[in-house]
PDB file of N, CA and C in Angstrom:
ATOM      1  N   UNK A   1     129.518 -69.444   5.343  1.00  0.00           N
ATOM      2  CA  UNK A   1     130.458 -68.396   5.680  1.00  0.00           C
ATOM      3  C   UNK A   1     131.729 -69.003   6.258  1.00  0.00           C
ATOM      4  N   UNK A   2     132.886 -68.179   6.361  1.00  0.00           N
ATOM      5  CA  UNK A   2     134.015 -68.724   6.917  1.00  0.00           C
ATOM      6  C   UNK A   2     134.695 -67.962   8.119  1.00  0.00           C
ATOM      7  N   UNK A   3     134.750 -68.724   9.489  1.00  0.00           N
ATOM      8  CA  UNK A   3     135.065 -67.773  10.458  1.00  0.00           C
ATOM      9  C   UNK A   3     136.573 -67.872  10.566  1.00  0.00           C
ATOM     10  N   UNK A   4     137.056 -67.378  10.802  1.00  0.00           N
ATOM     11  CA  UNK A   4     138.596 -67.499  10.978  1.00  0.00           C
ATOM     12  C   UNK A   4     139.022 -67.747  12.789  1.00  0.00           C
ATOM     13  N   UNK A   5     139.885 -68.811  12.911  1.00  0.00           N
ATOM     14  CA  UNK A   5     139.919 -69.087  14.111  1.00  0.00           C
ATOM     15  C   UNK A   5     141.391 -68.845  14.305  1.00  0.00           C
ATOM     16  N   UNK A   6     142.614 -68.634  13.489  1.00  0.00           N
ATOM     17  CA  UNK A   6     143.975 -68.453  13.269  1.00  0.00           C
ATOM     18  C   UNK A   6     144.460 -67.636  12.245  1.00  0.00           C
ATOM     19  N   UNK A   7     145.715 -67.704  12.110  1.00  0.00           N
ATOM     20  CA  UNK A   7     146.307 -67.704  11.064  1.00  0.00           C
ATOM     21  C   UNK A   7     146.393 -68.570   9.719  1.00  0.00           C
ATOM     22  N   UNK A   8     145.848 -69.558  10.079  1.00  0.00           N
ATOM     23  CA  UNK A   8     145.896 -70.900   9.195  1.00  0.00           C
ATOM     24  C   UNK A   8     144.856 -71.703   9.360  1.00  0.00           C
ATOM     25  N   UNK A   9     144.199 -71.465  10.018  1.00  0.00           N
ATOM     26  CA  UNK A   9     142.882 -72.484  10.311  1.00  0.00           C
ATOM     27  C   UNK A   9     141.332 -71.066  10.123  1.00  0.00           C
ATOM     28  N   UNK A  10     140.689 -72.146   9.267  1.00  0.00           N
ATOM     29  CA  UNK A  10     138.856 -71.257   9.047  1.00  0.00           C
ATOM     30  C   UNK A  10     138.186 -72.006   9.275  1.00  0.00           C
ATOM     31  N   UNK A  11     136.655 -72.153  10.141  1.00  0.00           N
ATOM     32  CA  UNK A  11     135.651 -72.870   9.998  1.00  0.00           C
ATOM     33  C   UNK A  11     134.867 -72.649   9.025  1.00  0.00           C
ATOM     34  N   UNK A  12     134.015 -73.506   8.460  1.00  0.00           N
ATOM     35  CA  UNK A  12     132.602 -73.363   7.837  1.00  0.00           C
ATOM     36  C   UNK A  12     131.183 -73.944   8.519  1.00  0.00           C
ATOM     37  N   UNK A  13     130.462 -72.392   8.056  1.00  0.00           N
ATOM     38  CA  UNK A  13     129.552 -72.852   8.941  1.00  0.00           C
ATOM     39  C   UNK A  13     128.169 -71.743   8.257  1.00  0.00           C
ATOM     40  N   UNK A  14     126.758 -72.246   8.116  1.00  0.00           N
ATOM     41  CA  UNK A  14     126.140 -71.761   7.304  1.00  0.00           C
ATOM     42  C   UNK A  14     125.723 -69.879   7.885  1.00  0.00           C
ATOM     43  N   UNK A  15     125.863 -69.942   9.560  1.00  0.00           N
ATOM     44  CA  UNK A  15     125.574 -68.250   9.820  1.00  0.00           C
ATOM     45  C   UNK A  15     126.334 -68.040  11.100  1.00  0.00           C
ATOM     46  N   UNK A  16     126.765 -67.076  11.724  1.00  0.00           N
ATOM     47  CA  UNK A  16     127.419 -67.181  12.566  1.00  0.00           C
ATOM     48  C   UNK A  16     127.284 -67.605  13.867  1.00  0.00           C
ATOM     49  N   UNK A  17     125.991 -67.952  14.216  1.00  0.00           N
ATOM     50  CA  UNK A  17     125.719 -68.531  15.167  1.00  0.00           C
ATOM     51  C   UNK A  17     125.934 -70.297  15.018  1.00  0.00           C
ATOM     52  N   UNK A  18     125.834 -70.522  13.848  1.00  0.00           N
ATOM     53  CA  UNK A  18     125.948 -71.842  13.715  1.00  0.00           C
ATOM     54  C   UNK A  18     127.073 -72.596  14.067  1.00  0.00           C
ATOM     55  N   UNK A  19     127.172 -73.887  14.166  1.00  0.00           N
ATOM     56  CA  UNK A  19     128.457 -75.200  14.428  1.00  0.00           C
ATOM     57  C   UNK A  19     128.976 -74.937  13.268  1.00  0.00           C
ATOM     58  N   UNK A  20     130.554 -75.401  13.660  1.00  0.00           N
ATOM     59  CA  UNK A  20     131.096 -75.758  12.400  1.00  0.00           C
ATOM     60  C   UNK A  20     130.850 -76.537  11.969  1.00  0.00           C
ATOM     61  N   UNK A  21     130.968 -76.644  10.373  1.00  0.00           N
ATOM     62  CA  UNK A  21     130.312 -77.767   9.957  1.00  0.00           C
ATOM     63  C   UNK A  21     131.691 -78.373   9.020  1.00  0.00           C
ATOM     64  N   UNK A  22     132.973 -77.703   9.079  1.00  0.00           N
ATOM     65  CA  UNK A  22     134.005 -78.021   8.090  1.00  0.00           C
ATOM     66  C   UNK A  22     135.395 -76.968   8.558  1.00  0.00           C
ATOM     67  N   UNK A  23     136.553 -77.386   8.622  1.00  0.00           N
ATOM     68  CA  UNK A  23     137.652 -77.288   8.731  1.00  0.00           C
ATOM     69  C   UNK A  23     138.346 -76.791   7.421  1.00  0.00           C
ATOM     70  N   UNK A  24     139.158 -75.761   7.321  1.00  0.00           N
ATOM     71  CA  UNK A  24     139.700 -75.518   6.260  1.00  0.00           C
ATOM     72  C   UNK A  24     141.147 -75.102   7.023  1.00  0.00           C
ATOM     73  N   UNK A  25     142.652 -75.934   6.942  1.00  0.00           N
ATOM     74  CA  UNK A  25     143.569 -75.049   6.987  1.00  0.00           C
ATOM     75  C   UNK A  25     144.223 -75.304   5.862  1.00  0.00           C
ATOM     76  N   UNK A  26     145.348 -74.406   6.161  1.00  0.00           N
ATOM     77  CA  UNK A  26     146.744 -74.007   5.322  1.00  0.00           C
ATOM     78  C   UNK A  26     147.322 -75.417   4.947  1.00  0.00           C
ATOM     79  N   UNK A  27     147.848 -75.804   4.265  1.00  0.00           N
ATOM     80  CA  UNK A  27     148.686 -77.266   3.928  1.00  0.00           C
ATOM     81  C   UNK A  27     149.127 -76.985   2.910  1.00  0.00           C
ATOM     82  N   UNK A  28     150.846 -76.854   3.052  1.00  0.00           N
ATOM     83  CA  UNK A  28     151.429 -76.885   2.121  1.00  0.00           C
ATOM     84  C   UNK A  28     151.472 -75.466   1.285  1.00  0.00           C
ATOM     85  N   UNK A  29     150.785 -75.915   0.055  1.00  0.00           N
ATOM     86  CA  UNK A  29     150.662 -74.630  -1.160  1.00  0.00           C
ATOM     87  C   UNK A  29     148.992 -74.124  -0.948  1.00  0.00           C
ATOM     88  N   UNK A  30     148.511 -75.055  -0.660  1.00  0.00           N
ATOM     89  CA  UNK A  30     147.010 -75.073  -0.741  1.00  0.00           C
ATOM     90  C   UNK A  30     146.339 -75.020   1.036  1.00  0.00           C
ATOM     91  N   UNK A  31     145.267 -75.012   0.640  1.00  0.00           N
ATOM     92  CA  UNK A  31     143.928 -75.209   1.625  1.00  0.00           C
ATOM     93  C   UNK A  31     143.501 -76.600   1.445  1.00  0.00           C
ATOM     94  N   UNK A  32     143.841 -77.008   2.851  1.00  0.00           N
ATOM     95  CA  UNK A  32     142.685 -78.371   3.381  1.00  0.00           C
ATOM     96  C   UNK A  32     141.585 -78.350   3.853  1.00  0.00           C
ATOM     97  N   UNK A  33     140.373 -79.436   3.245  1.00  0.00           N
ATOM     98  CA  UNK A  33     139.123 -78.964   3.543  1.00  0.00           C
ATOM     99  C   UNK A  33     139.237 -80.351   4.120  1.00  0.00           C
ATOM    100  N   UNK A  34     138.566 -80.495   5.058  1.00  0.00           N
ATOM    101  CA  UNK A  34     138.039 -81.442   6.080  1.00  0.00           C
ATOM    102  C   UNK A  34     136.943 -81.238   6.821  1.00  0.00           C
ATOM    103  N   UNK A  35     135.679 -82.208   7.307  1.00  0.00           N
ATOM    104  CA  UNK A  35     134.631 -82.042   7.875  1.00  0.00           C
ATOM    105  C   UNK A  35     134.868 -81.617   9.267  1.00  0.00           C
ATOM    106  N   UNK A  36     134.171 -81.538  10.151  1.00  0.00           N
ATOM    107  CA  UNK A  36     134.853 -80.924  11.164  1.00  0.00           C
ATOM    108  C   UNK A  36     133.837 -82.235  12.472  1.00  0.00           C
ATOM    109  N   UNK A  37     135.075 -82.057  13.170  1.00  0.00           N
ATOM    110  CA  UNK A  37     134.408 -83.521  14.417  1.00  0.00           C
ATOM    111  C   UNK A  37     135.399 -82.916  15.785  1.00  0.00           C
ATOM    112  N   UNK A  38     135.454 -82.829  16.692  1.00  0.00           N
ATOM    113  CA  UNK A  38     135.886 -83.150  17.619  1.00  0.00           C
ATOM    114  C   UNK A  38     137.302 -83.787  17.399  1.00  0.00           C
ATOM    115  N   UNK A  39     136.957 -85.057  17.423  1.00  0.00           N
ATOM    116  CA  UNK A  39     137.743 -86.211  17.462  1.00  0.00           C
ATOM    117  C   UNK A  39     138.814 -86.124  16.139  1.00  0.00           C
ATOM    118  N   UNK A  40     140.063 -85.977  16.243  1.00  0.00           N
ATOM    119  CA  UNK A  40     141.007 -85.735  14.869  1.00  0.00           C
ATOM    120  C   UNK A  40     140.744 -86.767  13.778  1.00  0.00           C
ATOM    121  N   UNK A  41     140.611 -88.111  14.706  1.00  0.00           N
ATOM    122  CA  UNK A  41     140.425 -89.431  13.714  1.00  0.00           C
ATOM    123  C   UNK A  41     139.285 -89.070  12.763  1.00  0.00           C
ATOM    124  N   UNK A  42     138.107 -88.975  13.441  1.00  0.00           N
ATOM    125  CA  UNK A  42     137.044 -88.297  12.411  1.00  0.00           C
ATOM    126  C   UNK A  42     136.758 -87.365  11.653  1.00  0.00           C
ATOM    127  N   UNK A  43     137.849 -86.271  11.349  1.00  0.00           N
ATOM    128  CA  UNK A  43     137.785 -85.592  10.080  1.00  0.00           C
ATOM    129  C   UNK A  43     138.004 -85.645   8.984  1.00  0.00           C
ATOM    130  N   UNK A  44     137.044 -86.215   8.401  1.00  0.00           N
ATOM    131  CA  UNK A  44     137.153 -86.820   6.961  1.00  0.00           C
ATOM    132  C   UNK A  44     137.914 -85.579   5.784  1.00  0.00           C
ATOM    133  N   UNK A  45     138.514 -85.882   5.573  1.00  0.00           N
ATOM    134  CA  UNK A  45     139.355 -85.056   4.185  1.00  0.00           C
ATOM    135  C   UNK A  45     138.794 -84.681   2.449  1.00  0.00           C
ATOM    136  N   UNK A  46     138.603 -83.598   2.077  1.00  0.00           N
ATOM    137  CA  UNK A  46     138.059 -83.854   0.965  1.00  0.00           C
ATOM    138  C   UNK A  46     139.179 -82.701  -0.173  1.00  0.00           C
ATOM    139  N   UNK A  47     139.862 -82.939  -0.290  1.00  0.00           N
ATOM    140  CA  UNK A  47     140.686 -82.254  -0.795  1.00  0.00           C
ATOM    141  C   UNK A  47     141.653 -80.614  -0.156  1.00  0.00           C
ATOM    142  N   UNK A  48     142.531 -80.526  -1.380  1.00  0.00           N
ATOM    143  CA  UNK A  48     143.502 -79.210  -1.201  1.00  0.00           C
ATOM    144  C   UNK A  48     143.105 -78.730  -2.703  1.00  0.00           C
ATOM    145  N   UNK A  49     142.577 -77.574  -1.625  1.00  0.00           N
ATOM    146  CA  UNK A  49     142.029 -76.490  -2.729  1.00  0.00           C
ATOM    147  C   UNK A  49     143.243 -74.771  -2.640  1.00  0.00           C
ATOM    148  N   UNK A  50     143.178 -74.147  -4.167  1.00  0.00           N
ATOM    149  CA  UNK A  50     144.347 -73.144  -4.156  1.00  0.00           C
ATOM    150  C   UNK A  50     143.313 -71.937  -3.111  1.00  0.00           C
ATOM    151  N   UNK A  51     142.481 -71.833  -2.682  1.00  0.00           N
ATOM    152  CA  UNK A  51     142.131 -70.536  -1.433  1.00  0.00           C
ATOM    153  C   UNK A  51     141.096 -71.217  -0.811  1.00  0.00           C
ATOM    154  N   UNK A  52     140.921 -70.636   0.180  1.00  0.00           N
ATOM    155  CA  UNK A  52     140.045 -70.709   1.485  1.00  0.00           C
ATOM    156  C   UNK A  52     138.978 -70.917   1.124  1.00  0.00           C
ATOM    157  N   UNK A  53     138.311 -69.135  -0.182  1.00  0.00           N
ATOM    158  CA  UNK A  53     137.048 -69.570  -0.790  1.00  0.00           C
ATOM    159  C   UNK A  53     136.683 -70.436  -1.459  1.00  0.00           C
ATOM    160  N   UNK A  54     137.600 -71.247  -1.991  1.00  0.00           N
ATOM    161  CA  UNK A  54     137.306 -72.585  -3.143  1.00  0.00           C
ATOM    162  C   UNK A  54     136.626 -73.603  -2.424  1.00  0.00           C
ATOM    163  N   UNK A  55     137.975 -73.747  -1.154  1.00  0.00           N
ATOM    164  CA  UNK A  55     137.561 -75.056  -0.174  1.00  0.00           C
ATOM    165  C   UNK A  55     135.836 -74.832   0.362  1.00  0.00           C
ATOM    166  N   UNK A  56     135.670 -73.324   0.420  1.00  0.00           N
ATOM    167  CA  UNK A  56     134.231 -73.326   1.064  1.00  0.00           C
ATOM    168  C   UNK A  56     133.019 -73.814  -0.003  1.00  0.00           C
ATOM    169  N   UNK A  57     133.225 -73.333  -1.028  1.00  0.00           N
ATOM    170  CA  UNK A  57     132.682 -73.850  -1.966  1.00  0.00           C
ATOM    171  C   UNK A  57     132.223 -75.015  -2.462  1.00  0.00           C
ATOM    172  N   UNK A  58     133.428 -75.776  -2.119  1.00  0.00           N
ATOM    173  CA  UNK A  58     133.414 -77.328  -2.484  1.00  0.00           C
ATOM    174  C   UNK A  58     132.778 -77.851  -1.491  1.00  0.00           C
ATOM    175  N   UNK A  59     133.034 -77.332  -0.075  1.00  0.00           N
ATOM    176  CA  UNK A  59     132.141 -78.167   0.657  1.00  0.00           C
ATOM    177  C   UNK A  59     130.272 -77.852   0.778  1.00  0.00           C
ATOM    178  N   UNK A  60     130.296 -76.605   0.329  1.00  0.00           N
ATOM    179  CA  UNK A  60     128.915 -76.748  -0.065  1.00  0.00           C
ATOM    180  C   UNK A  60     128.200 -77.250  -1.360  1.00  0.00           C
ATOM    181  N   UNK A  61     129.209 -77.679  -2.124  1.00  0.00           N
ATOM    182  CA  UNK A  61     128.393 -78.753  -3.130  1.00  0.00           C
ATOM    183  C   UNK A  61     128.795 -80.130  -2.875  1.00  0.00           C
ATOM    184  N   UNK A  62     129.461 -80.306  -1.512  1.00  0.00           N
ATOM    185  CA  UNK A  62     129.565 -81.688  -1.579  1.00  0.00           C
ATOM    186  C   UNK A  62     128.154 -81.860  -0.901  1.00  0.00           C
ATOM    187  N   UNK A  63     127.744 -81.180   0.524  1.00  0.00           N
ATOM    188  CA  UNK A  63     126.737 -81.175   0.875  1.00  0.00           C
ATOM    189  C   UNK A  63     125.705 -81.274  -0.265  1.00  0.00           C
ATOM    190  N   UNK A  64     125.289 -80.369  -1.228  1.00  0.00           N
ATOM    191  CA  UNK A  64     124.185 -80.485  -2.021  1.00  0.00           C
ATOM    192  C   UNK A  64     124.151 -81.722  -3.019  1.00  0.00           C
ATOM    193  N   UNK A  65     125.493 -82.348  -3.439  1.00  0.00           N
ATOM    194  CA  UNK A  65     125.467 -83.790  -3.833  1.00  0.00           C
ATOM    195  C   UNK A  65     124.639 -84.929  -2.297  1.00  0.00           C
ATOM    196  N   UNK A  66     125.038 -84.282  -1.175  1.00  0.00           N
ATOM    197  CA  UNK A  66     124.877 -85.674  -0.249  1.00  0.00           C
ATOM    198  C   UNK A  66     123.397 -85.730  -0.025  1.00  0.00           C
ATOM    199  N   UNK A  67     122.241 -84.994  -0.466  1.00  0.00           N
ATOM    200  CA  UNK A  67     120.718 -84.894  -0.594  1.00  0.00           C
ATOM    201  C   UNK A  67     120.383 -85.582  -1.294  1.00  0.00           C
TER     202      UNK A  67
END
């Protein structure tokens, strides 16, 4: 699911009680998907996707590739 924390910024996260598990903002034309950490250095980047729902998407098949 995707919680919205802004105008430009969404988490992902599998229910609403859960951690985020992924970063999605605004950039540019597109949506940035990034893992989500604390620490800025550690948010790994995995593309700019054209909507919010794409980016969520992608990060749940990156997860199901990382099994």
């Amino acid at each position: 699911m995707i919680e919205t924390v802004d105008d430009t910024t969404w988490f992902v996260k599998r229910s609403a009680d859960a951690s985020p598990e992924a970063i999605i903002d605004r950039f540019g034309g597109g949506f940035r998907l990034r893992r989500f950490s604390l620490a800025e250095s550690r948010r790994t980047q995995h593309g700019v996707f054209v909507s919010a729902d794409a980016a969520e998407t992608a990060w749940w098949r990156l997860r199901q590739k990382a099994r």
